[in-house]
N, C-alpha and C. Protein backbone atom coordinates (compact mmCIF):
# COMPACT_ATOMS: atom_id res chain seq x y z
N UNK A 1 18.18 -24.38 -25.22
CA UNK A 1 18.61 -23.94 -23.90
C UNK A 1 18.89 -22.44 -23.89
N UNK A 2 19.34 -21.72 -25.08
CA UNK A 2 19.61 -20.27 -25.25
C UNK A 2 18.04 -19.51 -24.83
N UNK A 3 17.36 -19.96 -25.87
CA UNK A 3 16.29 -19.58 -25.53
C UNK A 3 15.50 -19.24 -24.29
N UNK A 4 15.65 -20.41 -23.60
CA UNK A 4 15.39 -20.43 -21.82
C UNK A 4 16.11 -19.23 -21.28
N UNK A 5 16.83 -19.65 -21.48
CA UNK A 5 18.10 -18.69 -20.78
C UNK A 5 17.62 -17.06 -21.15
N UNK A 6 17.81 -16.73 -21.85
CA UNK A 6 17.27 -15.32 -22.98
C UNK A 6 15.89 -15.12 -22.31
N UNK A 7 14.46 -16.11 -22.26
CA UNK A 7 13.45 -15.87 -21.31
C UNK A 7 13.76 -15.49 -20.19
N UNK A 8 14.55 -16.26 -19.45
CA UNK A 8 14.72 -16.28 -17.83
C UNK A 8 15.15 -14.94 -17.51
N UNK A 9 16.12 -14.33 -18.11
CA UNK A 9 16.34 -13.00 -18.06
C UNK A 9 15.79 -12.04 -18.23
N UNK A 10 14.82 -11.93 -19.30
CA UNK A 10 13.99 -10.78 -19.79
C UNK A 10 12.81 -10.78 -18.60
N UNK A 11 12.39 -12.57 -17.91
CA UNK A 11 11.38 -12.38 -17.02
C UNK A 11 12.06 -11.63 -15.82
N UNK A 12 13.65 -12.53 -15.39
CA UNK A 12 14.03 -11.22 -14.79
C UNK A 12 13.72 -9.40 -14.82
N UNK A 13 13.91 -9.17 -15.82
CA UNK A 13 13.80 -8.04 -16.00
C UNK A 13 12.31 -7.46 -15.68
N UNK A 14 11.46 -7.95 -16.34
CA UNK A 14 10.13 -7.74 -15.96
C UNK A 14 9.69 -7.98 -14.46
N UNK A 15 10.62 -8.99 -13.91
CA UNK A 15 10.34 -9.18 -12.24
C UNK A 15 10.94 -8.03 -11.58
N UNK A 16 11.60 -7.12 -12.10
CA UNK A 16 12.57 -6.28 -11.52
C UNK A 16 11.70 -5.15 -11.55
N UNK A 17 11.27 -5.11 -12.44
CA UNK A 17 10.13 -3.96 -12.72
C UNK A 17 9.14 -3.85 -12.09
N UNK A 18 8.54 -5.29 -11.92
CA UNK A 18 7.33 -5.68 -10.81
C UNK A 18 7.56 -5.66 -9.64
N UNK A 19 8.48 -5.51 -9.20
CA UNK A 19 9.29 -5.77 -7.36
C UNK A 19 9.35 -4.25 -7.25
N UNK A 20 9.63 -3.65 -8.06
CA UNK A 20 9.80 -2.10 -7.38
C UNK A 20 8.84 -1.50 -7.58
N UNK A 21 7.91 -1.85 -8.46
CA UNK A 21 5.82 -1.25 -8.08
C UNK A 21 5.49 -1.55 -7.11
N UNK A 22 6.20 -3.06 -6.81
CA UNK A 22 5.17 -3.73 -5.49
C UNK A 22 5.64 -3.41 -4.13
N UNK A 23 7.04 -3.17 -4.39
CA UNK A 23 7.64 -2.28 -3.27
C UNK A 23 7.78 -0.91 -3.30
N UNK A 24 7.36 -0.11 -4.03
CA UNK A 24 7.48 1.26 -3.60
C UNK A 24 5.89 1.62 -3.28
N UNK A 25 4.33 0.66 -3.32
CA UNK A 25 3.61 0.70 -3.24
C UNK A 25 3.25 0.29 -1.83
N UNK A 26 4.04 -0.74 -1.64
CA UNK A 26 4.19 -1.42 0.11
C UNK A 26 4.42 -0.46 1.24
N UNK A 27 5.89 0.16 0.39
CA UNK A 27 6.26 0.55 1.48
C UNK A 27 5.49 1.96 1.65
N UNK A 28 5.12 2.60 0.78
CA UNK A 28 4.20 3.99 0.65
C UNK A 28 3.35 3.60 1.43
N UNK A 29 1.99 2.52 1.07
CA UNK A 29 1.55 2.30 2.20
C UNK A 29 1.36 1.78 3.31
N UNK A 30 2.18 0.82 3.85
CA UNK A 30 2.38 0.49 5.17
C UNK A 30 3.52 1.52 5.98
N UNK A 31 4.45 2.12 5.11
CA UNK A 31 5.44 3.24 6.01
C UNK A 31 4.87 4.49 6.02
N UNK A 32 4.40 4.92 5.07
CA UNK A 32 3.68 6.58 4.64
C UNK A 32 2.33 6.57 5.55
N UNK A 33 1.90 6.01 4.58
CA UNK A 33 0.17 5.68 4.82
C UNK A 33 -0.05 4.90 6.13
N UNK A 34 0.63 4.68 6.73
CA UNK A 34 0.03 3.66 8.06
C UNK A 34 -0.35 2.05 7.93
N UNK A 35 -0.53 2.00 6.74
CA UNK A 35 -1.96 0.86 7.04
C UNK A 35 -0.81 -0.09 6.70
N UNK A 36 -1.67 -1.49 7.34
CA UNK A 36 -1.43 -2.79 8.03
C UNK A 36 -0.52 -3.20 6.86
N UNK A 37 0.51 -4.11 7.03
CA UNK A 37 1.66 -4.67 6.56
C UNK A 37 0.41 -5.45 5.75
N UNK A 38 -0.41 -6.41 5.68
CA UNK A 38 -1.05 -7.52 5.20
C UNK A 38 -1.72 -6.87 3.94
N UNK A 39 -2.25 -5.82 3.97
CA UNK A 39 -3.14 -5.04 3.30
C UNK A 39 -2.25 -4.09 2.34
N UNK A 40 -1.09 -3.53 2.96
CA UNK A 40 -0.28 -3.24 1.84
C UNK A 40 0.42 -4.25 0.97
N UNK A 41 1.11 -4.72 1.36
CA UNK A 41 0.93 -6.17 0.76
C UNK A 41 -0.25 -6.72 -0.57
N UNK A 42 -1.09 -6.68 -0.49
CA UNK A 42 -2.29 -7.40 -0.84
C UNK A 42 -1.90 -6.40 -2.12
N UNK A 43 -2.14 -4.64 -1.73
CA UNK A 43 -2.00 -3.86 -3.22
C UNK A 43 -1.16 -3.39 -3.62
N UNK A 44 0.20 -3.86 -3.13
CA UNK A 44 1.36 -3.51 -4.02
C UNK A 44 1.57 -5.13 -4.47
N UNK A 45 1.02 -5.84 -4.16
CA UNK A 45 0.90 -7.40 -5.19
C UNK A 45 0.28 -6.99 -6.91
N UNK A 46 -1.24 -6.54 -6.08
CA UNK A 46 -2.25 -6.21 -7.13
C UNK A 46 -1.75 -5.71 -8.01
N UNK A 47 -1.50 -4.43 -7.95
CA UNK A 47 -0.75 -3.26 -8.90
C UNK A 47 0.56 -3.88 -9.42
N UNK A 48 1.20 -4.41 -9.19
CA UNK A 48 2.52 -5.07 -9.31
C UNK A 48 2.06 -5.71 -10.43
N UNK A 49 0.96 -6.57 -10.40
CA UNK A 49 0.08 -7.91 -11.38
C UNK A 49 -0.20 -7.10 -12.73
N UNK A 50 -0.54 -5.91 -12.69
CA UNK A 50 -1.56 -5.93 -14.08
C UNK A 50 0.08 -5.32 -14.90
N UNK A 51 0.91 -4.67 -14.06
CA UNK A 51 1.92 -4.46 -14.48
C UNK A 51 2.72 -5.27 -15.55
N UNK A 52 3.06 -6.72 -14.45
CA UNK A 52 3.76 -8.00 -15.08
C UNK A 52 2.96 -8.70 -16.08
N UNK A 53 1.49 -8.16 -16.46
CA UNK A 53 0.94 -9.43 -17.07
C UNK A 53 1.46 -7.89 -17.76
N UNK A 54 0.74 -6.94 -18.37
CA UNK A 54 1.67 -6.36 -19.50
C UNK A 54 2.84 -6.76 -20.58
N UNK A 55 4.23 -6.58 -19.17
CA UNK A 55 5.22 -7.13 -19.49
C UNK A 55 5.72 -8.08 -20.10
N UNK A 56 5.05 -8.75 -19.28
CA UNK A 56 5.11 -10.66 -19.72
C UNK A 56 4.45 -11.22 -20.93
N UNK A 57 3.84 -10.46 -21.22
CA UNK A 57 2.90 -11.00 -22.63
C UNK A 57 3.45 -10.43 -23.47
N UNK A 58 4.48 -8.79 -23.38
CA UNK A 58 4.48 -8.22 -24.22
C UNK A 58 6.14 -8.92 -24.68
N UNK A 59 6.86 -8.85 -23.69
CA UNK A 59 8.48 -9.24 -24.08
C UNK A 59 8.94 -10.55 -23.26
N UNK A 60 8.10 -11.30 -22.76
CA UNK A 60 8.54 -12.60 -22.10
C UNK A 60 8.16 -14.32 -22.42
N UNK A 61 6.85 -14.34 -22.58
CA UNK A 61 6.29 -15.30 -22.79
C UNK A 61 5.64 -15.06 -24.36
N UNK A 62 5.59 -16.33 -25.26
CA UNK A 62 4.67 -15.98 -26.42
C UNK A 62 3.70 -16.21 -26.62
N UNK A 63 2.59 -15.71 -27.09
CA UNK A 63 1.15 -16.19 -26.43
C UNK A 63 0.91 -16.92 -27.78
N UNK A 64 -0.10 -17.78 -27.05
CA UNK A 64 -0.80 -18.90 -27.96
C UNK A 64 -2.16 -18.07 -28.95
N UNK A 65 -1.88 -18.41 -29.85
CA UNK A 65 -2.63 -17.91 -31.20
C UNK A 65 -3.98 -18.02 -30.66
N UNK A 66 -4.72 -19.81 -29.78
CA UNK A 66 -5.91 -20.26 -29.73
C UNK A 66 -6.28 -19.33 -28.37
N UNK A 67 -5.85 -18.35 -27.68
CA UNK A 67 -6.04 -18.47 -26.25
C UNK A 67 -6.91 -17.23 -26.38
N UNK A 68 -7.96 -16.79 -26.25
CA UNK A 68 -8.71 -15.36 -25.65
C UNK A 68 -7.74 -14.50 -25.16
N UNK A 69 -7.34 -13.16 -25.09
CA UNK A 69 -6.92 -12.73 -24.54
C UNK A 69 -7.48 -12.62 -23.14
N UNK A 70 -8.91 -12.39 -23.07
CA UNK A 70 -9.40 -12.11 -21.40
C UNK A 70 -9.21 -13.59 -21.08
N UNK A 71 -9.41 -14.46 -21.43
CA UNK A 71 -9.22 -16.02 -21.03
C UNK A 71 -7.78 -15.86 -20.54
N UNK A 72 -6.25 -15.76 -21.20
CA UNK A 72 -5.45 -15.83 -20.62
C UNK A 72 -5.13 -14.49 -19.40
N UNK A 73 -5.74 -13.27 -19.58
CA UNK A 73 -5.64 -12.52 -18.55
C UNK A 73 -6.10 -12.85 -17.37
N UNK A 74 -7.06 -13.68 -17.61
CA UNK A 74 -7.95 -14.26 -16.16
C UNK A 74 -6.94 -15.81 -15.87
N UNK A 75 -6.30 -16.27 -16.92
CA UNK A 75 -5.75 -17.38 -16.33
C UNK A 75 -4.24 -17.02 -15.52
N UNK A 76 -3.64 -15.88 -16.34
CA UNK A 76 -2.61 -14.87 -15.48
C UNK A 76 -2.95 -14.83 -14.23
N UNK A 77 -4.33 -13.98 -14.17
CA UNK A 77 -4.26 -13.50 -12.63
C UNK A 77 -4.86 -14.39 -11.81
N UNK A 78 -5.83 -15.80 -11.85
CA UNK A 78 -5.53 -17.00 -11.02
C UNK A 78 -4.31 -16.98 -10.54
N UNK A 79 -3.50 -17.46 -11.68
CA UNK A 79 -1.76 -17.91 -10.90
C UNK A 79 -1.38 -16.96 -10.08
N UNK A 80 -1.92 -15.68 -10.35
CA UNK A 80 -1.16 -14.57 -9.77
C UNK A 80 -1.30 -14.49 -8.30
N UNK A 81 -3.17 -14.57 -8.13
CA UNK A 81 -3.56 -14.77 -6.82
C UNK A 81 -3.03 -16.00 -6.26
N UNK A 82 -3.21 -17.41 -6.85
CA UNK A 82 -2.25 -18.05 -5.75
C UNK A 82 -1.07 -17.76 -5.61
N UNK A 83 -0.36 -17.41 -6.30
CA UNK A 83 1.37 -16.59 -5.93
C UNK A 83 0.74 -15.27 -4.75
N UNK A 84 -0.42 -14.72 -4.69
CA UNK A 84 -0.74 -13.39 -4.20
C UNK A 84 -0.82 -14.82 -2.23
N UNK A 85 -1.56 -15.46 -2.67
CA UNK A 85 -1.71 -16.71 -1.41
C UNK A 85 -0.62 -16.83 -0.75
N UNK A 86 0.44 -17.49 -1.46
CA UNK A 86 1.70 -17.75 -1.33
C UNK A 86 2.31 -16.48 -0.13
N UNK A 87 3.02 -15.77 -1.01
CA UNK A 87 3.35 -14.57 -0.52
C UNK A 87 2.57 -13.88 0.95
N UNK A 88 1.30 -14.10 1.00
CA UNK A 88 0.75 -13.32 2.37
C UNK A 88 1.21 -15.08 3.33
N UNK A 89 0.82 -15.19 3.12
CA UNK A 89 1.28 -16.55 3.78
C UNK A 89 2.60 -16.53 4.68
N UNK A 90 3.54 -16.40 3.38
CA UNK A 90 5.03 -16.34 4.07
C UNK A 90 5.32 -15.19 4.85
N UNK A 91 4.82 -14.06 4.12
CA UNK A 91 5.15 -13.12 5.00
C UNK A 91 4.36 -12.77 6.63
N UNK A 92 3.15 -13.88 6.65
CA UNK A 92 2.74 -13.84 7.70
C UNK A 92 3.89 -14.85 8.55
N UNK A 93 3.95 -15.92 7.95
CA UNK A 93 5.15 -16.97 8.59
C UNK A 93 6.42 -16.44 9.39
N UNK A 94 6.46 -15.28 8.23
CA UNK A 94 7.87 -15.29 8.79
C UNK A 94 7.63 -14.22 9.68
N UNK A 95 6.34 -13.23 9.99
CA UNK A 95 6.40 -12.00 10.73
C UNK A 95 5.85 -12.44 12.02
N UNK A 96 4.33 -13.05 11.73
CA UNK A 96 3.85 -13.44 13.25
C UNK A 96 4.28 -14.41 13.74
N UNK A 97 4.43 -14.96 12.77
CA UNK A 97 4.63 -17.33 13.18
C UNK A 97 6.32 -16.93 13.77
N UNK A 98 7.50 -15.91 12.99
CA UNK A 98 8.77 -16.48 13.80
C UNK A 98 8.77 -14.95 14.36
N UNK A 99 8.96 -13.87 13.64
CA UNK A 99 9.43 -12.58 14.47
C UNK A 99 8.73 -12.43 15.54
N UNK A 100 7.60 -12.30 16.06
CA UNK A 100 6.94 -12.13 17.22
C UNK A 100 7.09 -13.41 17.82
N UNK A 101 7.45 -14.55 17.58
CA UNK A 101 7.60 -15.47 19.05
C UNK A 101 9.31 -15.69 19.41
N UNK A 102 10.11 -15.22 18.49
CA UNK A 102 11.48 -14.87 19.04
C UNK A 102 11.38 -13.77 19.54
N UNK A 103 12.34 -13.86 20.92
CA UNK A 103 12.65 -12.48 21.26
C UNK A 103 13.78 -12.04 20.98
N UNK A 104 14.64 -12.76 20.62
CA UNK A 104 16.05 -12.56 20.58
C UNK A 104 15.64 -11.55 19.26
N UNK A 105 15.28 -12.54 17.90
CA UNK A 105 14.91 -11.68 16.83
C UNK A 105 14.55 -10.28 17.25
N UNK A 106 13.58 -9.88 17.69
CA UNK A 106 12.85 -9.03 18.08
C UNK A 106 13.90 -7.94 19.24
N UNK A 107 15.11 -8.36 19.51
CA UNK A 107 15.98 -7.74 20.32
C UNK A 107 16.39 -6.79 19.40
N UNK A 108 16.90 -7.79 18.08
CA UNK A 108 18.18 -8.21 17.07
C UNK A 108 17.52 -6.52 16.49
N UNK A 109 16.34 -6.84 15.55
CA UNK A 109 15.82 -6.36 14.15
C UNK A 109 14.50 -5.44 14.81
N UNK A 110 14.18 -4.54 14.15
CA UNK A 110 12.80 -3.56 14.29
C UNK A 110 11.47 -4.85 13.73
N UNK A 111 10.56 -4.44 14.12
CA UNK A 111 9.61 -5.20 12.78
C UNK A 111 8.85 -4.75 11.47
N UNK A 112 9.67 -3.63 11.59
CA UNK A 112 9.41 -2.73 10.10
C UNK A 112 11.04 -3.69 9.07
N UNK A 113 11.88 -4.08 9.91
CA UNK A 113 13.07 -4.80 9.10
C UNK A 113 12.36 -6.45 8.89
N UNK A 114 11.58 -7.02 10.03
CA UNK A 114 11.31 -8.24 9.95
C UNK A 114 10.04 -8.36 8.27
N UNK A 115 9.38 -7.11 8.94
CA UNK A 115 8.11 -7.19 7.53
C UNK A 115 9.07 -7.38 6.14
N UNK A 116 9.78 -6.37 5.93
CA UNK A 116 10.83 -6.28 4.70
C UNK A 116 11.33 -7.60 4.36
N UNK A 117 12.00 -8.40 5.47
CA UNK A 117 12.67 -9.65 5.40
C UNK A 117 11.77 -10.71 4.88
N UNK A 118 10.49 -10.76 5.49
CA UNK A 118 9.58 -11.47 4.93
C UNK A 118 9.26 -11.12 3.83
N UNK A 119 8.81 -9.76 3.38
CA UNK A 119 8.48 -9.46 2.01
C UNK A 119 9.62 -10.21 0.73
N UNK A 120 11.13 -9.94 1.16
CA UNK A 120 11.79 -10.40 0.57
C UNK A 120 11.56 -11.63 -0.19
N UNK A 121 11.72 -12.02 1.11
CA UNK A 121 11.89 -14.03 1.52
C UNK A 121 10.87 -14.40 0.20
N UNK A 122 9.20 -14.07 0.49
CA UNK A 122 7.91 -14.20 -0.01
C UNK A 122 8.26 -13.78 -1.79
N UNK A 123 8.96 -13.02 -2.10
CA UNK A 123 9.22 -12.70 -3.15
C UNK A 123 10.11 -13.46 -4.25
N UNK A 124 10.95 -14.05 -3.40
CA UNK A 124 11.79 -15.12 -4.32
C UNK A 124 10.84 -16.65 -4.43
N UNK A 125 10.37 -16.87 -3.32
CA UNK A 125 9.55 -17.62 -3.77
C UNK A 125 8.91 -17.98 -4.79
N UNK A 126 8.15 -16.73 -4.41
CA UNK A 126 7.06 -16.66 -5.74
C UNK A 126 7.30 -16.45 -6.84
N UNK A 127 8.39 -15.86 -6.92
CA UNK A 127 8.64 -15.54 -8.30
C UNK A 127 9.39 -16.88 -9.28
N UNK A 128 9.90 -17.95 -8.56
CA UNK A 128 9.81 -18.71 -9.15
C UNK A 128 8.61 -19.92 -9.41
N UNK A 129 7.84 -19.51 -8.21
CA UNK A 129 6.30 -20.15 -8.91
C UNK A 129 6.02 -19.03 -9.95
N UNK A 130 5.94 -18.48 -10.04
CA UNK A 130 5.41 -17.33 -11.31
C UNK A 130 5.96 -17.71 -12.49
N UNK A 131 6.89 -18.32 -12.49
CA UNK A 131 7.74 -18.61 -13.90
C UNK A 131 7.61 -19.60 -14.42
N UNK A 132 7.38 -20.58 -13.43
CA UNK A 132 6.83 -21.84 -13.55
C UNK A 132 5.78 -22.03 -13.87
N UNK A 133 4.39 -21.59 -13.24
CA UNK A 133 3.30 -21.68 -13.91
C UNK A 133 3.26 -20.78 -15.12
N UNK A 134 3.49 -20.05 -15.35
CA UNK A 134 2.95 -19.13 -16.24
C UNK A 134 3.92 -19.70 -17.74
N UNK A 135 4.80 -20.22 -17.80
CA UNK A 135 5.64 -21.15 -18.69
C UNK A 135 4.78 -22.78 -18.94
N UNK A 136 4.04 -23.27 -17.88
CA UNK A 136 3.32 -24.77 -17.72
C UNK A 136 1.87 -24.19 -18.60
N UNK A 137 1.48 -23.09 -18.18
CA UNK A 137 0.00 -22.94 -18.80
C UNK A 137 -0.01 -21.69 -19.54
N UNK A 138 0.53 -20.67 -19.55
CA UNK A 138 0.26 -19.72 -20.80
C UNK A 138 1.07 -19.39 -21.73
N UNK A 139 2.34 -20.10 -21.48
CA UNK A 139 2.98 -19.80 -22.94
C UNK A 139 2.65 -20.90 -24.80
N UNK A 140 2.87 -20.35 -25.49
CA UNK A 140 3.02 -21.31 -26.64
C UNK A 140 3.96 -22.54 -26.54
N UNK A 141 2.75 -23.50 -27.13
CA UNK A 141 3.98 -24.73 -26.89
C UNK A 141 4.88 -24.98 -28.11
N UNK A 142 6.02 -25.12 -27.95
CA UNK A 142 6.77 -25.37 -28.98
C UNK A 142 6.56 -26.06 -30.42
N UNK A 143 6.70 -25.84 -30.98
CA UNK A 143 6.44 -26.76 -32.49
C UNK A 143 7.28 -28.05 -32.76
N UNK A 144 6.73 -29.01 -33.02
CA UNK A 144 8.06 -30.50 -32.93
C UNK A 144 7.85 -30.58 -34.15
């Protein structure tokens, strides 16, 4: 259970690292740069990814002796893209599907705060699918 625990944190850490690529990349380009919340999104995910698989291989997860490295890099960034699924998803949910059909919301909050809120939201999510899969299929399995 130490062990877990000792992972869970260090992935913390590496998620902490990955959240502020993926957000200082977001917000650069959807606040700086103009372009569309969905699309910034998409490459402060991307860039965020090659980041965490770094991380994660290097101080989080232990890799399996039998696995290719490009085999598990490509099996990384599957999971990653459906977590990348996930995430546009919610943050569409929560921006078009609720902020634009409340008005009250839309009284309340800007939708530069609603995008953020969703980004948030989309982020805890995923990040515990991220931990989950990537613990189910690319780490070493224990020795009995």
């Amino acid at each position: 259970m130490k062990k877990l625990i000792e992972q869970i944190l260090k992935f913390g850490v590496v998620g902490v690292v990955s959240t502020i690529i993926d957000f200082a990349v977001f917000s650069f380009l959807n606040y700086v740069v103009g372009i569309h919340y969905m699309a910034a999104t998409f490459f402060g995910f991307t860039i965020s990814l090659i980041a965490n698989y770094i991380l994660s291989m290097k101080f989080v997860f232990e890799r399996r002796e039998n696995l290719d490295k490009r085999v598990e890099f490509i099996a990384f960034a599957v999971l990653s893209v459906i977590g990348l699924i996930l995430n546009e998803i919610i943050i569409y949910g929560c921006v078009d599907g609720v902020y634009n059909n409340v008005a009250a919301l839309q009284n309340m909050i800007s939708r530069g705060t609603a995008e953020m809120a969703g980004k948030i939201i989309a982020t805890g999510i995923v990040m515990v699918y991220n931990f989950v899969t990537r613990k189910l299929f690319l780490e070493k399995k224990p020795s009995k």
